[in-house]
PDB file of N, CA and C in Angstrom:
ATOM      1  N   UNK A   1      16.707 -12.461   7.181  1.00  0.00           N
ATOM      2  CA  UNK A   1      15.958 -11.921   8.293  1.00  0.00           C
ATOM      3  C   UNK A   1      14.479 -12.223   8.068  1.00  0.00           C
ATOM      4  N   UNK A   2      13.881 -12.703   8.924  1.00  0.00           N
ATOM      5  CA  UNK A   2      12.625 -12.942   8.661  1.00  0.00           C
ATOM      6  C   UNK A   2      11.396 -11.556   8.476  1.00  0.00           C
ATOM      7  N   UNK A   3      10.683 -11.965   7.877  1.00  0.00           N
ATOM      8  CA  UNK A   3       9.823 -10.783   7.834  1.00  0.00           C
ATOM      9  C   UNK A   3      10.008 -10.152   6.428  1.00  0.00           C
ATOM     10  N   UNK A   4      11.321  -9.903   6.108  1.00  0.00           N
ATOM     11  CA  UNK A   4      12.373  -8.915   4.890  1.00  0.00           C
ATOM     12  C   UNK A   4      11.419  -9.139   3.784  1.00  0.00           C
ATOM     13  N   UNK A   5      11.556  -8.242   3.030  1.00  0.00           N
ATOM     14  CA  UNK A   5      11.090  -8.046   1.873  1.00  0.00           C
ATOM     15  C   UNK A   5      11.726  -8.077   0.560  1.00  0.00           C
ATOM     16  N   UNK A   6      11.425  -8.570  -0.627  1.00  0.00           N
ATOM     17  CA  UNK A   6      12.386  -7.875  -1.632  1.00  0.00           C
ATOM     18  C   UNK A   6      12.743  -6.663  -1.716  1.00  0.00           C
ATOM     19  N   UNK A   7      13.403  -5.921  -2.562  1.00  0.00           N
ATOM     20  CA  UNK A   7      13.707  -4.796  -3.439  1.00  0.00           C
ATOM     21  C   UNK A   7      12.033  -4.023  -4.243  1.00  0.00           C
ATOM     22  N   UNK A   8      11.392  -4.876  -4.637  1.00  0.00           N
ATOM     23  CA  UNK A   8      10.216  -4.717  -5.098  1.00  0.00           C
ATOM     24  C   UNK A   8       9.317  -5.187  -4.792  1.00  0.00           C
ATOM     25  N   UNK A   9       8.159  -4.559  -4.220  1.00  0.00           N
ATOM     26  CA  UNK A   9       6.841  -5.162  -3.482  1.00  0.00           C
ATOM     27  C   UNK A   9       5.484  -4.563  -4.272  1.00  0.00           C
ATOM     28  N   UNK A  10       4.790  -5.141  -4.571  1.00  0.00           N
ATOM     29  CA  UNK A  10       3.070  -4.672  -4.918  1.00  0.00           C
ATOM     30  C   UNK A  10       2.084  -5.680  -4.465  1.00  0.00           C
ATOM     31  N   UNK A  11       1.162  -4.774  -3.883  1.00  0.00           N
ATOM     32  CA  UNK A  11       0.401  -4.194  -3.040  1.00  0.00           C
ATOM     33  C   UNK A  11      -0.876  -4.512  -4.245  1.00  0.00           C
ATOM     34  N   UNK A  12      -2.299  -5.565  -4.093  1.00  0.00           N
ATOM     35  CA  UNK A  12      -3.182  -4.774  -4.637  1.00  0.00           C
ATOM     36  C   UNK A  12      -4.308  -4.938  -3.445  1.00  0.00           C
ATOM     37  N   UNK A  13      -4.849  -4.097  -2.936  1.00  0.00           N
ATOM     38  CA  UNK A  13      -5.831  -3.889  -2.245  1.00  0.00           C
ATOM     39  C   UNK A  13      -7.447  -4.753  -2.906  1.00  0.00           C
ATOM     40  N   UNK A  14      -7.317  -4.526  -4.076  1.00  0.00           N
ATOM     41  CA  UNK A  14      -8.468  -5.126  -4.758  1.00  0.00           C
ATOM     42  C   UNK A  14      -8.848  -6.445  -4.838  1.00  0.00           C
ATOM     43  N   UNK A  15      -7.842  -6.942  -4.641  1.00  0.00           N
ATOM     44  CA  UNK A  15      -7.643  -8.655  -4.590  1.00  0.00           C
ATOM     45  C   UNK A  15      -7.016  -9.121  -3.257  1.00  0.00           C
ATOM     46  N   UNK A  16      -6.279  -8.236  -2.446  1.00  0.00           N
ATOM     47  CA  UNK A  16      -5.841  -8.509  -1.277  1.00  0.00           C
ATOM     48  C   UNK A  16      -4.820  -9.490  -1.481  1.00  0.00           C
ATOM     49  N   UNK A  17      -4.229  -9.429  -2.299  1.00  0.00           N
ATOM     50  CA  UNK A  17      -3.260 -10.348  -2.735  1.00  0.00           C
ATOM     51  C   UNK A  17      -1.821  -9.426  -2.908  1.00  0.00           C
ATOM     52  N   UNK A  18      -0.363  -9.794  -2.291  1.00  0.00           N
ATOM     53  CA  UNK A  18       0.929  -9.486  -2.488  1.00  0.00           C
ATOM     54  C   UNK A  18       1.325  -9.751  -3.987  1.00  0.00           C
ATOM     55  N   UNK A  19       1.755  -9.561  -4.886  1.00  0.00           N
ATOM     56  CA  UNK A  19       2.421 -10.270  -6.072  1.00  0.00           C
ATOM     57  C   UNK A  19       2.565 -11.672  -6.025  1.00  0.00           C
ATOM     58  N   UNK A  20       3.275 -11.897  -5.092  1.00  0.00           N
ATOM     59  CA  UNK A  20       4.043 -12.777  -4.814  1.00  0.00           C
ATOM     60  C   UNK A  20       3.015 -14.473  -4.457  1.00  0.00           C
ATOM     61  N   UNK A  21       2.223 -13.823  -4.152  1.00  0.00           N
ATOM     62  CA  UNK A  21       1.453 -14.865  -3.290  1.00  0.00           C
ATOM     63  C   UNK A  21       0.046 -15.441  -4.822  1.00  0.00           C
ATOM     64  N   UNK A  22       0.099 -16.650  -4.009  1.00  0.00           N
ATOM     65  CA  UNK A  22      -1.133 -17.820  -5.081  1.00  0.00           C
ATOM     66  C   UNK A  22      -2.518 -17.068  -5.089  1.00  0.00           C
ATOM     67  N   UNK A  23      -3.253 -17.020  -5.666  1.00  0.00           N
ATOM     68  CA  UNK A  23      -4.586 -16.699  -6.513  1.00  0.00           C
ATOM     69  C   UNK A  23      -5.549 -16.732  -5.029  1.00  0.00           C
ATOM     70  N   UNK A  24      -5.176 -17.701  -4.572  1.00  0.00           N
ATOM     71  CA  UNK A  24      -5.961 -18.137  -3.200  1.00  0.00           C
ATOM     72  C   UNK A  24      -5.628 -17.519  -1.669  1.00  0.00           C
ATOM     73  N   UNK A  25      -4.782 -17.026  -2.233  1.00  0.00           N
ATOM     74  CA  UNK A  25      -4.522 -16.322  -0.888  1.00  0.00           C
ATOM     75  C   UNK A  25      -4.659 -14.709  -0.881  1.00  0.00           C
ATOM     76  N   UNK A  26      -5.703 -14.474   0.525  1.00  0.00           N
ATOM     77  CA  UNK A  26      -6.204 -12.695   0.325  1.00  0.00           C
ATOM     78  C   UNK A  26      -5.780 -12.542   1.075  1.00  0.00           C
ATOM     79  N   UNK A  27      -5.558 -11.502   1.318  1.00  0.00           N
ATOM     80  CA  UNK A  27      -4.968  -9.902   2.570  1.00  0.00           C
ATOM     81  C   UNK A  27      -5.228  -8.660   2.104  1.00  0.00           C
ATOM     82  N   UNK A  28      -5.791  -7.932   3.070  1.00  0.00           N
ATOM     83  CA  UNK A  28      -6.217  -6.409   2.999  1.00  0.00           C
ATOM     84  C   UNK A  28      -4.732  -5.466   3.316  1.00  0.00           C
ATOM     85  N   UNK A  29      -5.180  -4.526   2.689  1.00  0.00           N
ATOM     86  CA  UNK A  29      -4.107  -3.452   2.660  1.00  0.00           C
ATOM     87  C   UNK A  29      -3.563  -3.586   4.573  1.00  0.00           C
ATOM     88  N   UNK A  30      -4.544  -3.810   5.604  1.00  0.00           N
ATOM     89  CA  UNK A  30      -3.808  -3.310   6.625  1.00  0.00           C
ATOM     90  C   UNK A  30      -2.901  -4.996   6.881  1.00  0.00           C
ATOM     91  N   UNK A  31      -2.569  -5.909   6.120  1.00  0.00           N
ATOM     92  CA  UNK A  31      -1.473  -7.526   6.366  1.00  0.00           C
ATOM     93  C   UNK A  31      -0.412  -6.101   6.489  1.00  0.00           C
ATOM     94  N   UNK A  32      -0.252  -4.752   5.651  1.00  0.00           N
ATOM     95  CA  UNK A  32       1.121  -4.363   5.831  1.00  0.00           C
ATOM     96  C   UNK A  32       1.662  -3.942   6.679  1.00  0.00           C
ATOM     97  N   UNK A  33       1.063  -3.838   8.044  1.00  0.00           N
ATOM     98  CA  UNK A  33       1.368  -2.851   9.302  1.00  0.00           C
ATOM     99  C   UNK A  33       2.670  -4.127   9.938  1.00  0.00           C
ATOM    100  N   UNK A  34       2.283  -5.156   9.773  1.00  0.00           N
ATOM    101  CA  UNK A  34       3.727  -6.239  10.194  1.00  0.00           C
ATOM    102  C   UNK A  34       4.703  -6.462   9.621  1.00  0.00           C
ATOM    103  N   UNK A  35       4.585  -5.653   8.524  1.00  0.00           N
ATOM    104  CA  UNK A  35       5.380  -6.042   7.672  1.00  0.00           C
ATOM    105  C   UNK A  35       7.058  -4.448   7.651  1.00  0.00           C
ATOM    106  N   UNK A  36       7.431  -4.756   8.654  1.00  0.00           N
ATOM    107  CA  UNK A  36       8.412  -3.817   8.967  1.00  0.00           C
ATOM    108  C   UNK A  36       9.697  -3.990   8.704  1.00  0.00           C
ATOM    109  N   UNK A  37       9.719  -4.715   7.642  1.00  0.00           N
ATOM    110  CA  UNK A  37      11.602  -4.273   7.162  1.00  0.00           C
ATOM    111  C   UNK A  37      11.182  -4.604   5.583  1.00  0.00           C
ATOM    112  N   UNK A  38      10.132  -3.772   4.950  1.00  0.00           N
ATOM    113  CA  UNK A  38       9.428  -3.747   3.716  1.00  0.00           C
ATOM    114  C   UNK A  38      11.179  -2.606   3.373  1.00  0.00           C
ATOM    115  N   UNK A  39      11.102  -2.862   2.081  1.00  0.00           N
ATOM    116  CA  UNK A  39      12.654  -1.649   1.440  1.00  0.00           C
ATOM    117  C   UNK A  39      12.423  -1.462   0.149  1.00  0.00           C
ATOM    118  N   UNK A  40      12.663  -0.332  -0.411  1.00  0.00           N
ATOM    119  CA  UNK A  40      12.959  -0.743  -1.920  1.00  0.00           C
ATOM    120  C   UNK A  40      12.071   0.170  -2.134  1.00  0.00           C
ATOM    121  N   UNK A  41      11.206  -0.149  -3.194  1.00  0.00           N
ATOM    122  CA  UNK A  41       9.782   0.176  -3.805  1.00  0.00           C
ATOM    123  C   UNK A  41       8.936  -0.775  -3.430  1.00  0.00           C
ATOM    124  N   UNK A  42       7.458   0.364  -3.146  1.00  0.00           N
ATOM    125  CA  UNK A  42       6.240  -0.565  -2.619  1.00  0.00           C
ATOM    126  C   UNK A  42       5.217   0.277  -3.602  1.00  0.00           C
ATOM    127  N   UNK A  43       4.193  -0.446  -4.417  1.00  0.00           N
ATOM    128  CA  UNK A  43       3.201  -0.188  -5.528  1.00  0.00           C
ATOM    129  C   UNK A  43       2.084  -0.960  -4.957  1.00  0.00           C
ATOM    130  N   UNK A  44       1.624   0.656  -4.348  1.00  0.00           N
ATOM    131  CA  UNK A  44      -0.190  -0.002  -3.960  1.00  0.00           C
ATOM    132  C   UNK A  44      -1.142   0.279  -5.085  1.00  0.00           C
ATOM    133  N   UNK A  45      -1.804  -0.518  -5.705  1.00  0.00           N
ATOM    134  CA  UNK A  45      -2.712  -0.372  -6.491  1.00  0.00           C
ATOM    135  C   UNK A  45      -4.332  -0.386  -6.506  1.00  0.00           C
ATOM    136  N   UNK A  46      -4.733   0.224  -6.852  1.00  0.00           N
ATOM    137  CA  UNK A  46      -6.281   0.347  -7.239  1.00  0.00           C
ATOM    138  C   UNK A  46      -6.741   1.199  -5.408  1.00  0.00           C
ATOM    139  N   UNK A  47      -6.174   2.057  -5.268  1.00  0.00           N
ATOM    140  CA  UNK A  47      -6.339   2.391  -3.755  1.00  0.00           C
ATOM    141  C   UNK A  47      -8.023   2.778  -2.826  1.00  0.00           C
ATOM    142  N   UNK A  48      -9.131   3.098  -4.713  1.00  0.00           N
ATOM    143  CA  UNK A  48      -9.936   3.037  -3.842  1.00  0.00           C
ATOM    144  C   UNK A  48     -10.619   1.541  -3.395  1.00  0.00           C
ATOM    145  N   UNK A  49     -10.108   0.758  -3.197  1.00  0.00           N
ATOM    146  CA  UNK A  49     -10.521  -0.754  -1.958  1.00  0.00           C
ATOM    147  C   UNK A  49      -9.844  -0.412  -0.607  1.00  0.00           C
ATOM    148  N   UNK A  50      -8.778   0.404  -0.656  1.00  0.00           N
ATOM    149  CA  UNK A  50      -7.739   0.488   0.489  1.00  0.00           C
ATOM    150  C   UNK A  50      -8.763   0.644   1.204  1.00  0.00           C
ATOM    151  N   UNK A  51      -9.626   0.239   2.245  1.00  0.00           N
ATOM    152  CA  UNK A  51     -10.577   0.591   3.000  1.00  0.00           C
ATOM    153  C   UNK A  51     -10.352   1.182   4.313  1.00  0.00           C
ATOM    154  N   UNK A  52      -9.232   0.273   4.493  1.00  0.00           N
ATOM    155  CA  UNK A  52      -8.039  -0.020   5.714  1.00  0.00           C
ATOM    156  C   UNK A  52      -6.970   0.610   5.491  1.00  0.00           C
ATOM    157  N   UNK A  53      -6.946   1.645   4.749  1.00  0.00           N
ATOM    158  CA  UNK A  53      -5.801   2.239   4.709  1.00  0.00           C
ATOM    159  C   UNK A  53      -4.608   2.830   5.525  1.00  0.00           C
ATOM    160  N   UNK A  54      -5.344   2.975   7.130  1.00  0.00           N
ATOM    161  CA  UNK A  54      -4.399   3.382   8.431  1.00  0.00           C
ATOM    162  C   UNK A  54      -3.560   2.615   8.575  1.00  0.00           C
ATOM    163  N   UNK A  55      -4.277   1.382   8.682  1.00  0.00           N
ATOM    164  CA  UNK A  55      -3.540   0.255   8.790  1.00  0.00           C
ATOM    165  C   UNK A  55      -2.192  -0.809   9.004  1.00  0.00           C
ATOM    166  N   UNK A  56      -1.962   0.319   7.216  1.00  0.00           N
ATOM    167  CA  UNK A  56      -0.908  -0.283   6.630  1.00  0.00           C
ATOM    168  C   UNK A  56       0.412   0.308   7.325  1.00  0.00           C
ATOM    169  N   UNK A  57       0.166   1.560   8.223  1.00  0.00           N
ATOM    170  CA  UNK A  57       1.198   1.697   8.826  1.00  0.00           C
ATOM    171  C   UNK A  57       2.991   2.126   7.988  1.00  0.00           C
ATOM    172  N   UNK A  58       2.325   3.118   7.197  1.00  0.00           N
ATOM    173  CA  UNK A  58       3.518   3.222   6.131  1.00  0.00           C
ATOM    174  C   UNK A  58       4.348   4.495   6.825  1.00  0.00           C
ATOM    175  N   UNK A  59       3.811   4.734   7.813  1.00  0.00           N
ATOM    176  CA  UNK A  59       4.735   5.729   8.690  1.00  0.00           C
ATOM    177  C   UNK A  59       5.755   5.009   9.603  1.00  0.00           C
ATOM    178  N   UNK A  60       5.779   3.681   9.571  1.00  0.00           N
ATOM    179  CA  UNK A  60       6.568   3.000  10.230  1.00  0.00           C
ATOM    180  C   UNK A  60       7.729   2.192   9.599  1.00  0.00           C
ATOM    181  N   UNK A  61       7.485   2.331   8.052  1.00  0.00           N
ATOM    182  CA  UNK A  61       8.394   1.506   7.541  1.00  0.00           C
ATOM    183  C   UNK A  61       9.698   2.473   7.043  1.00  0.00           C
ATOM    184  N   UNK A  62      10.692   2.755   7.662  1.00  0.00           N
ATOM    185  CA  UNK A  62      11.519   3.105   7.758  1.00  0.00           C
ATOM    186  C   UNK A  62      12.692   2.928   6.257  1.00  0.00           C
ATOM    187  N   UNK A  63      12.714   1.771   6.196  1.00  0.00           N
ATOM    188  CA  UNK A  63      13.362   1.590   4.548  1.00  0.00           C
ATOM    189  C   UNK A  63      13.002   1.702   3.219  1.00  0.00           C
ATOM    190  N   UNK A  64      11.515   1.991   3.203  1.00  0.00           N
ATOM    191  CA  UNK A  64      11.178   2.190   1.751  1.00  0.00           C
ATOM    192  C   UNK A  64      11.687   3.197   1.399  1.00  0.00           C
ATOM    193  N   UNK A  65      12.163   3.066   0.317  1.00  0.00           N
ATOM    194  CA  UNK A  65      12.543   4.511  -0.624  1.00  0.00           C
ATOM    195  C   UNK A  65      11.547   5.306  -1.466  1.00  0.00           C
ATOM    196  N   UNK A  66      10.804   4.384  -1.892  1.00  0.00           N
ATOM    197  CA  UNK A  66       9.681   5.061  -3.079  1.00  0.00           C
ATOM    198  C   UNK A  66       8.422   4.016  -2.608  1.00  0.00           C
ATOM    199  N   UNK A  67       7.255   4.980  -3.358  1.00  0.00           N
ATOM    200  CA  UNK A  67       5.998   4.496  -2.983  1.00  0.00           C
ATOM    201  C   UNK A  67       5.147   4.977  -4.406  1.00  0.00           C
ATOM    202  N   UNK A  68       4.635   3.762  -4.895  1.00  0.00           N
ATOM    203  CA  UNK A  68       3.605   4.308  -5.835  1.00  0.00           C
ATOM    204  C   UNK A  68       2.329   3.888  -5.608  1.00  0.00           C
ATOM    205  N   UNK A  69       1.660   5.086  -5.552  1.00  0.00           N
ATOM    206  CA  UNK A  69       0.295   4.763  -5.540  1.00  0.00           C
ATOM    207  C   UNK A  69      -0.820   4.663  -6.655  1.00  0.00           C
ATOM    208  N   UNK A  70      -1.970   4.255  -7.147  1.00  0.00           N
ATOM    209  CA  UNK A  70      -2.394   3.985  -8.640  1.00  0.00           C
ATOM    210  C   UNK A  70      -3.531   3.536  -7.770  1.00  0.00           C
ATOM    211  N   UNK A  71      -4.495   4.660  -8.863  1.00  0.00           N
ATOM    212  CA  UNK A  71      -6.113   4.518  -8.937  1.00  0.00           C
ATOM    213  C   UNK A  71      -6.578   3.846  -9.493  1.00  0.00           C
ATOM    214  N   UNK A  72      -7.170   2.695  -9.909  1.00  0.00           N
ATOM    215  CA  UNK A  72      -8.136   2.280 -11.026  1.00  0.00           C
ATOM    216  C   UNK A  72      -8.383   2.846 -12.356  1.00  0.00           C
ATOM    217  N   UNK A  73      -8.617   2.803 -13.095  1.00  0.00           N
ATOM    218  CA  UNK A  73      -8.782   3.086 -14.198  1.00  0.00           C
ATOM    219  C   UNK A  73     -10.188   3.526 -14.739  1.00  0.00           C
ATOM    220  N   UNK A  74     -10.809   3.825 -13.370  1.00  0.00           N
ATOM    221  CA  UNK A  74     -12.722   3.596 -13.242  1.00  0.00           C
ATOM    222  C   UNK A  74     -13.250   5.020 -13.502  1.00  0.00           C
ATOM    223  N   UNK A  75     -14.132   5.393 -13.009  1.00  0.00           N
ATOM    224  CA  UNK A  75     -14.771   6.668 -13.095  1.00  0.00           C
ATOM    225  C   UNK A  75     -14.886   7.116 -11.633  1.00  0.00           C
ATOM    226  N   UNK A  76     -13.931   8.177 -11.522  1.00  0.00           N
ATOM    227  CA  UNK A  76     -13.654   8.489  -9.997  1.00  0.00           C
ATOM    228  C   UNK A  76     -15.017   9.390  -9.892  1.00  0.00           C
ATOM    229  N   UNK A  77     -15.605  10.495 -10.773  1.00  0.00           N
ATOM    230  CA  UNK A  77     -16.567  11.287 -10.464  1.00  0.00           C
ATOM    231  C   UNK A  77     -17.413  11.070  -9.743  1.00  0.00           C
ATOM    232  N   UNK A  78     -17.824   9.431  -9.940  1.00  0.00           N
ATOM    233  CA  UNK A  78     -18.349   8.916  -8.222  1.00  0.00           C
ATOM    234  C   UNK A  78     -17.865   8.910  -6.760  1.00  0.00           C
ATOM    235  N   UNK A  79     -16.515   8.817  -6.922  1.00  0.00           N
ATOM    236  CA  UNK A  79     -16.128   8.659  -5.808  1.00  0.00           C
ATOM    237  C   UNK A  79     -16.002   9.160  -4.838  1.00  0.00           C
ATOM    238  N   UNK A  80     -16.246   9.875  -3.764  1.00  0.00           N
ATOM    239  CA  UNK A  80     -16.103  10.365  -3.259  1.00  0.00           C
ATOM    240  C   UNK A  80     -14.477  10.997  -2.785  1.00  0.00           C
ATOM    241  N   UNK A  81     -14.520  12.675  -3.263  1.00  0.00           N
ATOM    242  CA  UNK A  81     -13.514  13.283  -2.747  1.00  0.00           C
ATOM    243  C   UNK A  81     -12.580  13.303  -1.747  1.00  0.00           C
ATOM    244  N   UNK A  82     -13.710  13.460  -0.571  1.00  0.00           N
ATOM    245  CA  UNK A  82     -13.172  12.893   0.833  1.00  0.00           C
ATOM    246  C   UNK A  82     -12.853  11.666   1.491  1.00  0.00           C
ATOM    247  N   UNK A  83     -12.992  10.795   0.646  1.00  0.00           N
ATOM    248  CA  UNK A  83     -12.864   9.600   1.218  1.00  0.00           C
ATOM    249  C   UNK A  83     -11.362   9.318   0.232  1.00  0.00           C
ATOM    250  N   UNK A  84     -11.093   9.985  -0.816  1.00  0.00           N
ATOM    251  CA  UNK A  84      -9.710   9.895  -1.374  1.00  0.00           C
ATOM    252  C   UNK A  84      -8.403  10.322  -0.660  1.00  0.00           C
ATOM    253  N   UNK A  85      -9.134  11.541  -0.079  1.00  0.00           N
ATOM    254  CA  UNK A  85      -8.152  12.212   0.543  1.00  0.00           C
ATOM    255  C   UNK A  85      -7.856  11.293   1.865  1.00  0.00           C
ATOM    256  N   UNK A  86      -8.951  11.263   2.530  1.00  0.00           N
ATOM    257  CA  UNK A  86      -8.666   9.995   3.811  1.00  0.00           C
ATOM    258  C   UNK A  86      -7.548   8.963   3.178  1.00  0.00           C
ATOM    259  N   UNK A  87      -7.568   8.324   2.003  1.00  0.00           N
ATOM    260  CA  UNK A  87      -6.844   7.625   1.903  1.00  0.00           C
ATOM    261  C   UNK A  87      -5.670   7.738   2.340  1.00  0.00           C
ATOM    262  N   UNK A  88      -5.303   8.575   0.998  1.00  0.00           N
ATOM    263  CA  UNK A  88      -4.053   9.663   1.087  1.00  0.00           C
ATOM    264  C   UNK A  88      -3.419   9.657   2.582  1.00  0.00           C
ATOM    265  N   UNK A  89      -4.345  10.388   3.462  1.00  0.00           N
ATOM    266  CA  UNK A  89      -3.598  10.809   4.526  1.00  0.00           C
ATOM    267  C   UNK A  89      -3.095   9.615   5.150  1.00  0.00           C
ATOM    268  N   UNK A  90      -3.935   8.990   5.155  1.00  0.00           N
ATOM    269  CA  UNK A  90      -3.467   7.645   6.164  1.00  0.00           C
ATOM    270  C   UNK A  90      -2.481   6.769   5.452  1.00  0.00           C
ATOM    271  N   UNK A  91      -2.329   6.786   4.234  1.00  0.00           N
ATOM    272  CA  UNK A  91      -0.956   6.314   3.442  1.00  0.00           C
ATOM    273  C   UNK A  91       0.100   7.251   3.758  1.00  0.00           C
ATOM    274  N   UNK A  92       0.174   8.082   4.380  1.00  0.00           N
ATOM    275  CA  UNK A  92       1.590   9.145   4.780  1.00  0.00           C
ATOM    276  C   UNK A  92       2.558   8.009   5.238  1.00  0.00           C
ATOM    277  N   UNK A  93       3.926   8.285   4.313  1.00  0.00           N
ATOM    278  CA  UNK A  93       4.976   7.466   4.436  1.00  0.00           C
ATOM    279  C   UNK A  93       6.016   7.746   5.364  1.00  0.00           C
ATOM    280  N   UNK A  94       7.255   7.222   6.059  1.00  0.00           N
ATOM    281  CA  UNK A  94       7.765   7.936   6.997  1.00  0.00           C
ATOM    282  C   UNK A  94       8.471   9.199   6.202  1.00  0.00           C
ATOM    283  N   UNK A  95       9.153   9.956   6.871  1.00  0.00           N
ATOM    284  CA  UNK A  95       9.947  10.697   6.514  1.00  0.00           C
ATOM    285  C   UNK A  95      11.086  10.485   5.572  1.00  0.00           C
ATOM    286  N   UNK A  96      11.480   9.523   5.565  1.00  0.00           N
ATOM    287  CA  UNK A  96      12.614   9.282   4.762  1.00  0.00           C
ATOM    288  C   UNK A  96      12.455   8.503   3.134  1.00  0.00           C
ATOM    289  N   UNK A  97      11.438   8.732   3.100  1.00  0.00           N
ATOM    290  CA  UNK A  97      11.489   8.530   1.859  1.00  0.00           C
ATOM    291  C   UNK A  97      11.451   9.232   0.644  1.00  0.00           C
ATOM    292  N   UNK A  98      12.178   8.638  -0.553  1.00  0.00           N
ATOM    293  CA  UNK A  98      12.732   9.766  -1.446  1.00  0.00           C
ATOM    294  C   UNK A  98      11.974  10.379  -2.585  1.00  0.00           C
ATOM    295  N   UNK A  99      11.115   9.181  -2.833  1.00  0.00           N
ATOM    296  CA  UNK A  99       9.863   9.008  -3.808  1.00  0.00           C
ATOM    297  C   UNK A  99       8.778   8.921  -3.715  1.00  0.00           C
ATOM    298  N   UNK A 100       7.683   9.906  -4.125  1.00  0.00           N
ATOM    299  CA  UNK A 100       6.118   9.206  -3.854  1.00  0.00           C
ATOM    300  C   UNK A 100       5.548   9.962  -5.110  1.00  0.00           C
TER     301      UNK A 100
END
């Protein structure tokens, strides 16, 4: 089926890059809003770049089972609180998923 995804997908916002894809090729967190028969596990990383985080449309993907999300390893005390939580919200996954 076109579009389909593996079993395992990651996500880094920081590089805009899929796993999957060459050094040279970028995409922002919101490439995932087309991406609608994503399944399995999806691992977004380093989320504060997610800038675009609405975007990604993870209330629409119906088959994921689990979702991991992962901060940087940086010094969040800068970061702003509210703009984490924005993340957050706008990463809300559909309902059916079993893991986050």
């Amino acid at each position: 089926m076109a579009g389909q995804t593996g079993r395992h997908s990651k996500w880094r916002p920081e590089t805009g890059r899929h796993s999957n894809q060459r050094p040279e090729t970028r995409y922002g967190i919101e490439e995932l809003k087309d991406m609608a028969y994503l399944r399995g596990t999806l691992h977004i990383s380093m989320l504060e770049n997610a800038v675009n985080s609405k975007e990604a449309k993870l209330s629409e993907k119906e088959s994921l089972q689990k979702l991991i999300f992962k901060w940087s390893n940086g010094d969040f005390n800068s970061y702003d609180e509210a703009a984490k939580e924005r993340i957050l919200e706008d990463l809300l996954p559909h309902s059916n998923i079993k893991e986050l």
